[in-house]
Protein backbone atom coordinates (compact mmCIF):
# COMPACT_ATOMS: atom_id res chain seq x y z
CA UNK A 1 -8.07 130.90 -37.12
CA UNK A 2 -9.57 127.21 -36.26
CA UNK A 3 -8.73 124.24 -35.22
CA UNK A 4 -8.89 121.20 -37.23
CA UNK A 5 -10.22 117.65 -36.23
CA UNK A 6 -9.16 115.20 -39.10
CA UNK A 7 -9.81 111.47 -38.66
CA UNK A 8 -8.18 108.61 -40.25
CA UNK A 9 -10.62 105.79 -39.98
CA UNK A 10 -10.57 104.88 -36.33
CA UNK A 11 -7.38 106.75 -35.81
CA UNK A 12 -7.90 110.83 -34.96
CA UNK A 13 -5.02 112.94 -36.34
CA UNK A 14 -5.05 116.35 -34.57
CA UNK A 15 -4.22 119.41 -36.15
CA UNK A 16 -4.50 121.94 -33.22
CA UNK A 17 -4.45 125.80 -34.79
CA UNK A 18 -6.49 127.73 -32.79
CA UNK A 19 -10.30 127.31 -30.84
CA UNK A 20 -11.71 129.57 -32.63
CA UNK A 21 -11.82 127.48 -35.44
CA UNK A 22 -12.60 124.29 -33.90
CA UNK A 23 -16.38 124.23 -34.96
CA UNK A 24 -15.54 125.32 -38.72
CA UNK A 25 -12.57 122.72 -39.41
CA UNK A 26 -14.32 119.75 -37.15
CA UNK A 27 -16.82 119.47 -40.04
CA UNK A 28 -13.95 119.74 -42.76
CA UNK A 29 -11.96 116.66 -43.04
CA UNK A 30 -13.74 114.05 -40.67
CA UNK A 31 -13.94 110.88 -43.00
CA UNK A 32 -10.51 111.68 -44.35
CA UNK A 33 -7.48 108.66 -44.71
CA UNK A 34 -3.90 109.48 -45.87
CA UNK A 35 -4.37 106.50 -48.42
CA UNK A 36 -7.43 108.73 -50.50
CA UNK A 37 -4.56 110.61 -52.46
CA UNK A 38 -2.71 107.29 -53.12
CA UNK A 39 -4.22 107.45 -56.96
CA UNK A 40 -2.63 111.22 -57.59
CA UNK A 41 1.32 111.31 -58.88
CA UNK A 42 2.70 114.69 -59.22
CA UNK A 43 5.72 115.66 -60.99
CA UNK A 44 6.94 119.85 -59.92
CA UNK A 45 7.12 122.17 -63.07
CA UNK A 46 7.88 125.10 -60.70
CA UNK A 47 9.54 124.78 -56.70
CA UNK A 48 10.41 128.63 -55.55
CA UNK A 49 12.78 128.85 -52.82
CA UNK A 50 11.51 128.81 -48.96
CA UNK A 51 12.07 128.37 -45.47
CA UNK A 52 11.28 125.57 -43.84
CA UNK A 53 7.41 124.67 -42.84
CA UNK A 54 6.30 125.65 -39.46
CA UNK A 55 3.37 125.30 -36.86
CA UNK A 56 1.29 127.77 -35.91
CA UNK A 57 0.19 125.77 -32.94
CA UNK A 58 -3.07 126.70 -31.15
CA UNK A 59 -3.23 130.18 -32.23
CA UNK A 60 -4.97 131.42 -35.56
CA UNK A 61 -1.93 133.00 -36.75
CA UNK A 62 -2.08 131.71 -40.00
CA UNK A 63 -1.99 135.13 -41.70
CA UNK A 64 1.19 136.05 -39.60
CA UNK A 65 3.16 132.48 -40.40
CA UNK A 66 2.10 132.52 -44.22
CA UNK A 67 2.84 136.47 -44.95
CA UNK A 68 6.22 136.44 -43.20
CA UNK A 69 6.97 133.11 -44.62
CA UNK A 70 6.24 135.03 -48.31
CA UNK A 71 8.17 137.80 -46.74
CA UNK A 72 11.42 134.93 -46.49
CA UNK A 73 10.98 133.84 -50.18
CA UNK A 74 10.97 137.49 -51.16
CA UNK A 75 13.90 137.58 -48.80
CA UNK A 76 16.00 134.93 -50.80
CA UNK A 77 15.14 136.51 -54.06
CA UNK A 78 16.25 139.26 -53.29
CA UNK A 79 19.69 137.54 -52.59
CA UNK A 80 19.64 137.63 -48.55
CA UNK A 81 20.02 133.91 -46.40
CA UNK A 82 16.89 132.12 -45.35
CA UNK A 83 16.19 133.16 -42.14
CA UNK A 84 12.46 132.45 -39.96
CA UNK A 85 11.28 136.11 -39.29
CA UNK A 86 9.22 136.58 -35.89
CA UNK A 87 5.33 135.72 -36.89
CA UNK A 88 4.82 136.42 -33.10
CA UNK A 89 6.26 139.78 -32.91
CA UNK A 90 4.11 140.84 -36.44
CA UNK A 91 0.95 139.18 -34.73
CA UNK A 92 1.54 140.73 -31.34
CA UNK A 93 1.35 144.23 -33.15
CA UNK A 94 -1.41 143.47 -34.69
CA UNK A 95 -2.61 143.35 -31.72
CA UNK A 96 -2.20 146.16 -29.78
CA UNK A 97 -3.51 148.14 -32.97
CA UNK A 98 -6.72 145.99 -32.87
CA UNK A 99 -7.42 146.55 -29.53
CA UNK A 100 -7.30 150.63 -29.95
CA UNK A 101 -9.61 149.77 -33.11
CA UNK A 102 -11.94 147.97 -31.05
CA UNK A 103 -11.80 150.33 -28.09
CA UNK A 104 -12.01 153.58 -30.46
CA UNK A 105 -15.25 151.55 -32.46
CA UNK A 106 -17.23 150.78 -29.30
CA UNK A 107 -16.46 146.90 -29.51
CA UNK A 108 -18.16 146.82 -33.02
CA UNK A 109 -15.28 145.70 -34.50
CA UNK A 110 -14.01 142.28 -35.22
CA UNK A 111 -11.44 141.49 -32.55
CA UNK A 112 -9.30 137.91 -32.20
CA UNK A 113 -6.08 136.32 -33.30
CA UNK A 114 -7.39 135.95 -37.19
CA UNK A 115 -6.12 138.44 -39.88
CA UNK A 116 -5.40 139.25 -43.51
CA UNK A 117 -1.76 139.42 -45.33
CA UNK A 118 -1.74 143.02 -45.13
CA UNK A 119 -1.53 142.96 -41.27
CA UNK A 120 1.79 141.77 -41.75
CA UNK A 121 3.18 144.50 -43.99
CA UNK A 122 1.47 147.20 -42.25
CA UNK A 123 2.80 145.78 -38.85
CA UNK A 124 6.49 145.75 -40.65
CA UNK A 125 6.19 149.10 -41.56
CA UNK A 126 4.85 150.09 -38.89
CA UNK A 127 6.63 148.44 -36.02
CA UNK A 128 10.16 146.27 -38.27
CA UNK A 129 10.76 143.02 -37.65
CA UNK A 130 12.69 140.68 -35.54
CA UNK A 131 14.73 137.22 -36.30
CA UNK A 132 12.50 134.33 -35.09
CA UNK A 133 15.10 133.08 -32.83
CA UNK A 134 15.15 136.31 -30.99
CA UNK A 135 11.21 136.39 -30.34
CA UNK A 136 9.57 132.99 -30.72
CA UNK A 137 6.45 134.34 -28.05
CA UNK A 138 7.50 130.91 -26.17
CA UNK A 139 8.00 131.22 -22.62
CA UNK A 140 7.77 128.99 -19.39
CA UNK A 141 8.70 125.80 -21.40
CA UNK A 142 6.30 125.93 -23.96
CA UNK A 143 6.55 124.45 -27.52
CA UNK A 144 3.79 125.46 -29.42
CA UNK A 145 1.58 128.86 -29.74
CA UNK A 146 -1.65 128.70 -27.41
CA UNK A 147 -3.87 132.20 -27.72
CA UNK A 148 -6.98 131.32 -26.41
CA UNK A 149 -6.42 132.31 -22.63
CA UNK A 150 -4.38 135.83 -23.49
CA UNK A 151 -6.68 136.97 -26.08
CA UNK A 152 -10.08 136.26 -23.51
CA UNK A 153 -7.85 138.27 -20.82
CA UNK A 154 -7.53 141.14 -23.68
CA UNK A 155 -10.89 141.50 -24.70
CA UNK A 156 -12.43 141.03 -20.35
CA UNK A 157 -10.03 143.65 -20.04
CA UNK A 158 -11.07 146.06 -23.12
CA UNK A 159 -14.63 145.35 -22.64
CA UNK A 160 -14.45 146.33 -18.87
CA UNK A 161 -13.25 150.05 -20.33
CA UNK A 162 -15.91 149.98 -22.82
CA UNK A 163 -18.41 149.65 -20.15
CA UNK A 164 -16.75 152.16 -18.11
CA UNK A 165 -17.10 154.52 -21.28
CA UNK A 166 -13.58 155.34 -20.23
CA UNK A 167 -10.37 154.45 -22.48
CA UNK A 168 -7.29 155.43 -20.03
CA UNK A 169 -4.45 157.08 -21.20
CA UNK A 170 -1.69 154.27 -20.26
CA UNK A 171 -4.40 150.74 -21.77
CA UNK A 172 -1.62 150.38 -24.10
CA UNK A 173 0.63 149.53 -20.99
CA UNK A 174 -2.08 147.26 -19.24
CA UNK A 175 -3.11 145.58 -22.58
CA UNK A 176 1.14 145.40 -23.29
CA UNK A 177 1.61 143.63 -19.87
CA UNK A 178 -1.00 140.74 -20.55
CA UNK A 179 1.19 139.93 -23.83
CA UNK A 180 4.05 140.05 -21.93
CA UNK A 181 2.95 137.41 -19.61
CA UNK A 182 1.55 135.27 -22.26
CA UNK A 183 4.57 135.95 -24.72
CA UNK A 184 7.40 137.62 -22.70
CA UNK A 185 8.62 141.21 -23.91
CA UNK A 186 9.91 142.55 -26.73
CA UNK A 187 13.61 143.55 -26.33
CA UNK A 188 13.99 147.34 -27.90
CA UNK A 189 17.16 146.23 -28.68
CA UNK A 190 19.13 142.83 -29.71
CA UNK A 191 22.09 141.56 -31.39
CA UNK A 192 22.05 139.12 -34.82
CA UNK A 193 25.36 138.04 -36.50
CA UNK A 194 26.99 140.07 -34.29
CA UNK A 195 25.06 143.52 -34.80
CA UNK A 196 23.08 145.36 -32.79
CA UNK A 197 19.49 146.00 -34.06
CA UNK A 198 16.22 147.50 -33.05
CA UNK A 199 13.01 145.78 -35.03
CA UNK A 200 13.00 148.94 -37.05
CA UNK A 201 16.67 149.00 -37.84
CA UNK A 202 16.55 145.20 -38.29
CA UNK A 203 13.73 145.70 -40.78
CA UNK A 204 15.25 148.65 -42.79
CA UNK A 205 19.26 146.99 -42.71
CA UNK A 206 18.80 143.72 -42.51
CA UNK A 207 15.19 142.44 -44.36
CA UNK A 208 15.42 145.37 -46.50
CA UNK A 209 11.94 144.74 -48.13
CA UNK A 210 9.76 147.53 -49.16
CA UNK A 211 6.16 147.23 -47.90
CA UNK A 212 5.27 149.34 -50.67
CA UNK A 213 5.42 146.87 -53.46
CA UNK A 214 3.29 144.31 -52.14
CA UNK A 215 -0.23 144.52 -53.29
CA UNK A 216 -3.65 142.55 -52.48
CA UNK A 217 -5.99 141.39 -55.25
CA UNK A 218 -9.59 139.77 -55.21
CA UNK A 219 -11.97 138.45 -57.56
CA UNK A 220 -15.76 139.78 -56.86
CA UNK A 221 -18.97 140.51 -59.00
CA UNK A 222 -20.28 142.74 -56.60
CA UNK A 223 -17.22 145.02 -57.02
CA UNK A 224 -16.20 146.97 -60.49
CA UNK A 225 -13.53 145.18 -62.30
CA UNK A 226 -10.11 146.80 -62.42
CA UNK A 227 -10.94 149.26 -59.61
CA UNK A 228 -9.81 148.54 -56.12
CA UNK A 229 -12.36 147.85 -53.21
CA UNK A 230 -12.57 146.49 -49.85
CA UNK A 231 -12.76 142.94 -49.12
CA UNK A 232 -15.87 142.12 -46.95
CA UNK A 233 -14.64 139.57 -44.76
CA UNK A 234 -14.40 140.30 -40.46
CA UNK A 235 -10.92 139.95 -40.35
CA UNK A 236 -10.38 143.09 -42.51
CA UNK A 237 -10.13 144.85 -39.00
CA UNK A 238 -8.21 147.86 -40.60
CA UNK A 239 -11.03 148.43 -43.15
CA UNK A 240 -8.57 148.00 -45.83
CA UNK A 241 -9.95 148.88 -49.31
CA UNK A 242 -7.26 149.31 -51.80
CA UNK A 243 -7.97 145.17 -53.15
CA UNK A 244 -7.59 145.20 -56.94
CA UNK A 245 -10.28 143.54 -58.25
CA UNK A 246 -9.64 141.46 -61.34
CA UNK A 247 -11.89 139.17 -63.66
CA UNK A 248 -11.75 135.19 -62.66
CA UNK A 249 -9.75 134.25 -65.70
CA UNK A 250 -7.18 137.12 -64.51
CA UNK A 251 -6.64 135.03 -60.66
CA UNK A 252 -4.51 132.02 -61.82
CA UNK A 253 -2.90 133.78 -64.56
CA UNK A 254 -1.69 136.51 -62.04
CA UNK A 255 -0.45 133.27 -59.81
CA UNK A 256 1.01 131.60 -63.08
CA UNK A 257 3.21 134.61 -63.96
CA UNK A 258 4.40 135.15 -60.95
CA UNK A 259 5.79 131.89 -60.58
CA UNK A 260 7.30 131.67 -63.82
CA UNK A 261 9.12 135.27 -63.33
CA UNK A 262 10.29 133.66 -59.65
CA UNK A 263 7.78 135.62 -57.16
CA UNK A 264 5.90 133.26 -54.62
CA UNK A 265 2.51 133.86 -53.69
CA UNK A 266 0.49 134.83 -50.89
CA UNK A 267 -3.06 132.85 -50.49
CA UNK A 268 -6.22 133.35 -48.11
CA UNK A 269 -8.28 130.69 -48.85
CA UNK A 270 -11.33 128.52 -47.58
CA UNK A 271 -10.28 125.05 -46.10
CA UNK A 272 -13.91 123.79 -44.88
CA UNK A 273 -14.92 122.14 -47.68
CA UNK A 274 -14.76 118.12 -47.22
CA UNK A 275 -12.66 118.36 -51.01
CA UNK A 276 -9.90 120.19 -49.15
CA UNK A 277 -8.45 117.45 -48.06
CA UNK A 278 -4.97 117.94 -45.59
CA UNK A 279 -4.10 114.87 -44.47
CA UNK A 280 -3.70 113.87 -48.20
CA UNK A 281 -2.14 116.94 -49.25
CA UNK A 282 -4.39 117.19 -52.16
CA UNK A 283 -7.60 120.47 -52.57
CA UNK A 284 -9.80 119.89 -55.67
CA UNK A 285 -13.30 120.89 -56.34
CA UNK A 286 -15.35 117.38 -57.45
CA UNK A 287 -18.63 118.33 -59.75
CA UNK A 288 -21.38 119.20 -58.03
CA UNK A 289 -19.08 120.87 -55.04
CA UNK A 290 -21.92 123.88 -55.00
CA UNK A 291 -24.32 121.34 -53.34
CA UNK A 292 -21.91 119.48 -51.26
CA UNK A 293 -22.28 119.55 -47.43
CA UNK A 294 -19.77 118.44 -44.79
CA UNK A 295 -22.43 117.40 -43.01
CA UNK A 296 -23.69 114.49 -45.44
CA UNK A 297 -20.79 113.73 -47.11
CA UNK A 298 -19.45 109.54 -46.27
CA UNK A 299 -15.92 108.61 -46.56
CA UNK A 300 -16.85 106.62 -49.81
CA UNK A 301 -18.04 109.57 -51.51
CA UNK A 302 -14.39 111.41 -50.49
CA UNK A 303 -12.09 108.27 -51.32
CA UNK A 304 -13.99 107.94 -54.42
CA UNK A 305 -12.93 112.01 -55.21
CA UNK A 306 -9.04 111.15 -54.24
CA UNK A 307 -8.41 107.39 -55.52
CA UNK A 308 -7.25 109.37 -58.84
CA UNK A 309 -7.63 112.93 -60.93
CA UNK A 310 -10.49 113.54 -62.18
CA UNK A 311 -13.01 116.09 -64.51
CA UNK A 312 -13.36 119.07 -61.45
CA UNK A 313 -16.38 121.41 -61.89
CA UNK A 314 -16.07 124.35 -64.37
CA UNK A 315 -15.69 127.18 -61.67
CA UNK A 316 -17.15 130.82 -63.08
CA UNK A 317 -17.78 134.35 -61.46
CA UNK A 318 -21.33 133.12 -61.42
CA UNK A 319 -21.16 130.01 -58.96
CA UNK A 320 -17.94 131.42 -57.41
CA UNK A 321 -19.60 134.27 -55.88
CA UNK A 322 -23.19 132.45 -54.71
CA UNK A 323 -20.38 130.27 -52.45
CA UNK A 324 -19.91 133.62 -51.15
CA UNK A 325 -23.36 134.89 -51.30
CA UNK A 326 -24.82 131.62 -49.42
CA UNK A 327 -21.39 131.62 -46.96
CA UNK A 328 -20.21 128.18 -48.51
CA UNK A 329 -16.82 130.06 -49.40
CA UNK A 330 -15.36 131.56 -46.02
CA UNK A 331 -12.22 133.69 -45.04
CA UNK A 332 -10.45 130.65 -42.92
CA UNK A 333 -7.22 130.15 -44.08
CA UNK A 334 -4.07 131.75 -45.28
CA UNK A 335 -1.20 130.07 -47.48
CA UNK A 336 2.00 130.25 -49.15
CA UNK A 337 1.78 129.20 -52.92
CA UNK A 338 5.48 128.00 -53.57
CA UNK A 339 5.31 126.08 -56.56
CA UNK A 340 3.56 124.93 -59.55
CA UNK A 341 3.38 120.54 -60.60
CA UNK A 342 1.65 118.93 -62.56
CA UNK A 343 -0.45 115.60 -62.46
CA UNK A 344 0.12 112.07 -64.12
CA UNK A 345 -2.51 113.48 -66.78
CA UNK A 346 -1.00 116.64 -67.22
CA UNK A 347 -3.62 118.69 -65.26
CA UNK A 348 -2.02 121.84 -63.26
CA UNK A 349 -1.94 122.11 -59.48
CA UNK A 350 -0.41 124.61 -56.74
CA UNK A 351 2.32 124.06 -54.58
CA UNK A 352 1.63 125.41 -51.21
CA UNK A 353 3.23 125.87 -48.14
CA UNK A 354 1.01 125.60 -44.92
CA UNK A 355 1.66 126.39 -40.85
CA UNK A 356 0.14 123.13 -39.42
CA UNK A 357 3.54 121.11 -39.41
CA UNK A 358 4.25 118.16 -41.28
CA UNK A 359 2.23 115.50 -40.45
CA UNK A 360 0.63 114.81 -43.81
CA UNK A 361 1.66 113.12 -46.77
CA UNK A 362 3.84 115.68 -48.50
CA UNK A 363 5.60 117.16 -45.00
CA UNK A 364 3.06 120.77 -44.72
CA UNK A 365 3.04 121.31 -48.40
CA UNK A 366 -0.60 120.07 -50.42
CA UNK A 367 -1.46 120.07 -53.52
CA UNK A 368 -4.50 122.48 -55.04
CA UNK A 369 -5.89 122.77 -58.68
CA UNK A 370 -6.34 125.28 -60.71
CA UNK A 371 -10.25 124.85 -60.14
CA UNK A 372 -9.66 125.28 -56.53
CA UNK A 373 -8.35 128.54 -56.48
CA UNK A 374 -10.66 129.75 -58.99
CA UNK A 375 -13.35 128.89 -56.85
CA UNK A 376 -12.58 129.27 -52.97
CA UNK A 377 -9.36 132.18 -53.22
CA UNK A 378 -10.36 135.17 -51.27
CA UNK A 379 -7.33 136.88 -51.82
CA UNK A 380 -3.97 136.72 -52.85
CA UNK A 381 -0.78 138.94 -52.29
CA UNK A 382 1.99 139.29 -54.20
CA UNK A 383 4.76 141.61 -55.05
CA UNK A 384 3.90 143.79 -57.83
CA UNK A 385 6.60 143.33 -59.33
CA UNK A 386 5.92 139.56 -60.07
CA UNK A 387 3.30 141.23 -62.82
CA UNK A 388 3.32 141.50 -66.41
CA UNK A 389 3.45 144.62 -68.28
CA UNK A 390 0.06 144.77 -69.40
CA UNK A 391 -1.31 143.37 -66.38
CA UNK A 392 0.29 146.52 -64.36
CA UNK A 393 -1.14 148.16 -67.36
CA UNK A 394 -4.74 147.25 -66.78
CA UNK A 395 -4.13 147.52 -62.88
CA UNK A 396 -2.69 151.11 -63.35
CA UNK A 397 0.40 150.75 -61.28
């Protein structure tokens, strides 16, 4: 998705995800210092198993390196080893698919390296899954993701058919052999633990998962509650519309059951706002946040916010969706919720589990209230599962 410029008084801390995002996240955290969050003390109530935190490197992959790392906590649950899964292999799918979408829709389609949580299930369906230390889309040396030069090559090459009005019969090849350069090949075949697996084998013997009981849900006034809808947002390349839409109230205590029956929890989020702060591991949403701007926000105003807790706004459906009317709320980011603490006032937060490595104060891991993910979740995956009676009741599952 973007890449994020985050200073620390005179000293620039770069978090490099993906250019794409480099004009959305530059305006996010630029008066931040790793000493604003110095005032918060959090105690866990709830820490969920999971693998170790990644990075996502120069390629807006998020979606890919949150879902599958969701996919390893539902792993360990369900009594298997941690293990990294591929988040290359599911993006480089992804894809492939896209690019037929695109070619098949005339180029009026969203195409790039961003994505939703459901790209990863579908592609795991769809396509398996591979061990991460069998296809880590690293080649010639390289030691972190960079996307920006294969995906231009993609879409020069896509856009040269679309102006040929001509889709040839073997573009999956051509469009294959650009990944492969970028990422090296898939193998159709390779051994783990001694066993020889295809993805699809690996995925059906070895993950064991079933893509069928993971569900997406949103919160939106401008869809009936209770039914399921599409979520609006250009990523939604597949044009999925099967997001259960619940009442505000409903999002966090969906989130809070889950973590108390032991089901982590997928998160697409927006991380412009200046209150979303990384390097101190801490998201909150200050009064007033509706009329905040990046742009005119000082570095007293966001040390004041973080030198200890304090009253957050009261988020409803009302202000919640004018910060998606007016675009203040965005489809940016995508999380792994993990864990549930609490602060030295008692006050609720999220534990969540991000891809931009750990240079921050709590390793990749932050800290979000309850207010937060009232007011800038998008969408959230989890297993179904993970839900109460009555709420599968009211959801009709």
């Amino acid at each position: 998705m973007k890449k994020i410029f985050l200073s620390v008084f005179i000293v620039v801390f770069v978090v490099t995800i993906s250019q794409a995002q480099t004009d959305l996240i530059k305006k996010v955290n630029k008066n931040q210092s790793t000493a604003d969050a110095n005032g918060f003390a959090f105690t866990k109530i709830r820490d969920l198993t999971y693998t170790p935190v990644e990075n996502q490197g120069r390629s807006g992959t998020c979606w890919s390196y949150s879902t599958n790392s969701f996919l390893e906590s539902e792993m360990i649950k369900a009594g298997k080893r941690p293990l990294h899964l591929s988040k290359i292999f599911s993006a480089r799918c992804a894809y492939l698919d896209k690019a037929e979408n695109y070619l098949r829709m005339d180029g009026n389609v969203n195409f790039g390296d961003g994505g939703q949580a459901h790209d990863v299930i579908n592609m795991y369906a769809k396509y398996g899954a591979m061990p991460e230390s069998t296809y880590t889309g690293l080649i010639k040396g390289a030691t972190e993701n960079d996307f920006g030069d294969m995906l231009a090559l993609v879409k020069t090459q896509l856009n040269k058919w679309l102006a040929q009005h001509n889709i040839p019969t073997n573009w999956r090849d051509t469009v294959s052999a650009i990944l492969d350069a970028h990422l090296g090949k898939v193998p159709a075949h390779f051994t783990f633990e001694g066993k020889s697996y295809t993805p699809k084998t690996f995925a059906n013997e070895y993950v064991g998962l079933d893509p069928k009981n993971y569900i997406e849900i949103m919160s939106q006034t401008n869809t009936p509650y209770w039914q399921q809808g599409m979520l609006m947002v250009p990523d939604n390349w597949e044009f999925v519309s099967n997001y259960f839409n619940v009442p505000l109230d409903d999002l966090t205590k969906i989130i809070d059951d889950a973590l108390k029956n032991g089901y982590t929890v997928e998160w697409d989020t927006d991380c412009s706002e200046p209150y979303f702060n990384w390097l101190s591991s801490v998201a909150i949403v200050p009064p007033g946040a509706d009329t905040i701007s990046a742009k005119t926000t000082t570095k007293e105003e966001i040390k004041d916010w973080f030198n200890e807790p304090k009253t957050e706004m009261n988020i409803t459906p009302e202000n919640r969706q004018a910060a998606y009317n007016d675009k203040q709320t965005t489809d940016d980011h995508l999380m792994h919720i993990v864990g549930l603490a609490k602060d030295q006032n008692g006050k609720e937060y999220y534990i969540v589990k991000n891809s931009w490595g750990t240079k921050n104060i709590y390793k990749g891991f932050l800290y979000a209230s309850k207010a937060y993910i009232n007011y800038k979740t998008v969408a959230i995956m989890i297993n179904k599962n993970a839900l109460t009676e009555e709420m599968k009741a009211k959801l009709k599952l």
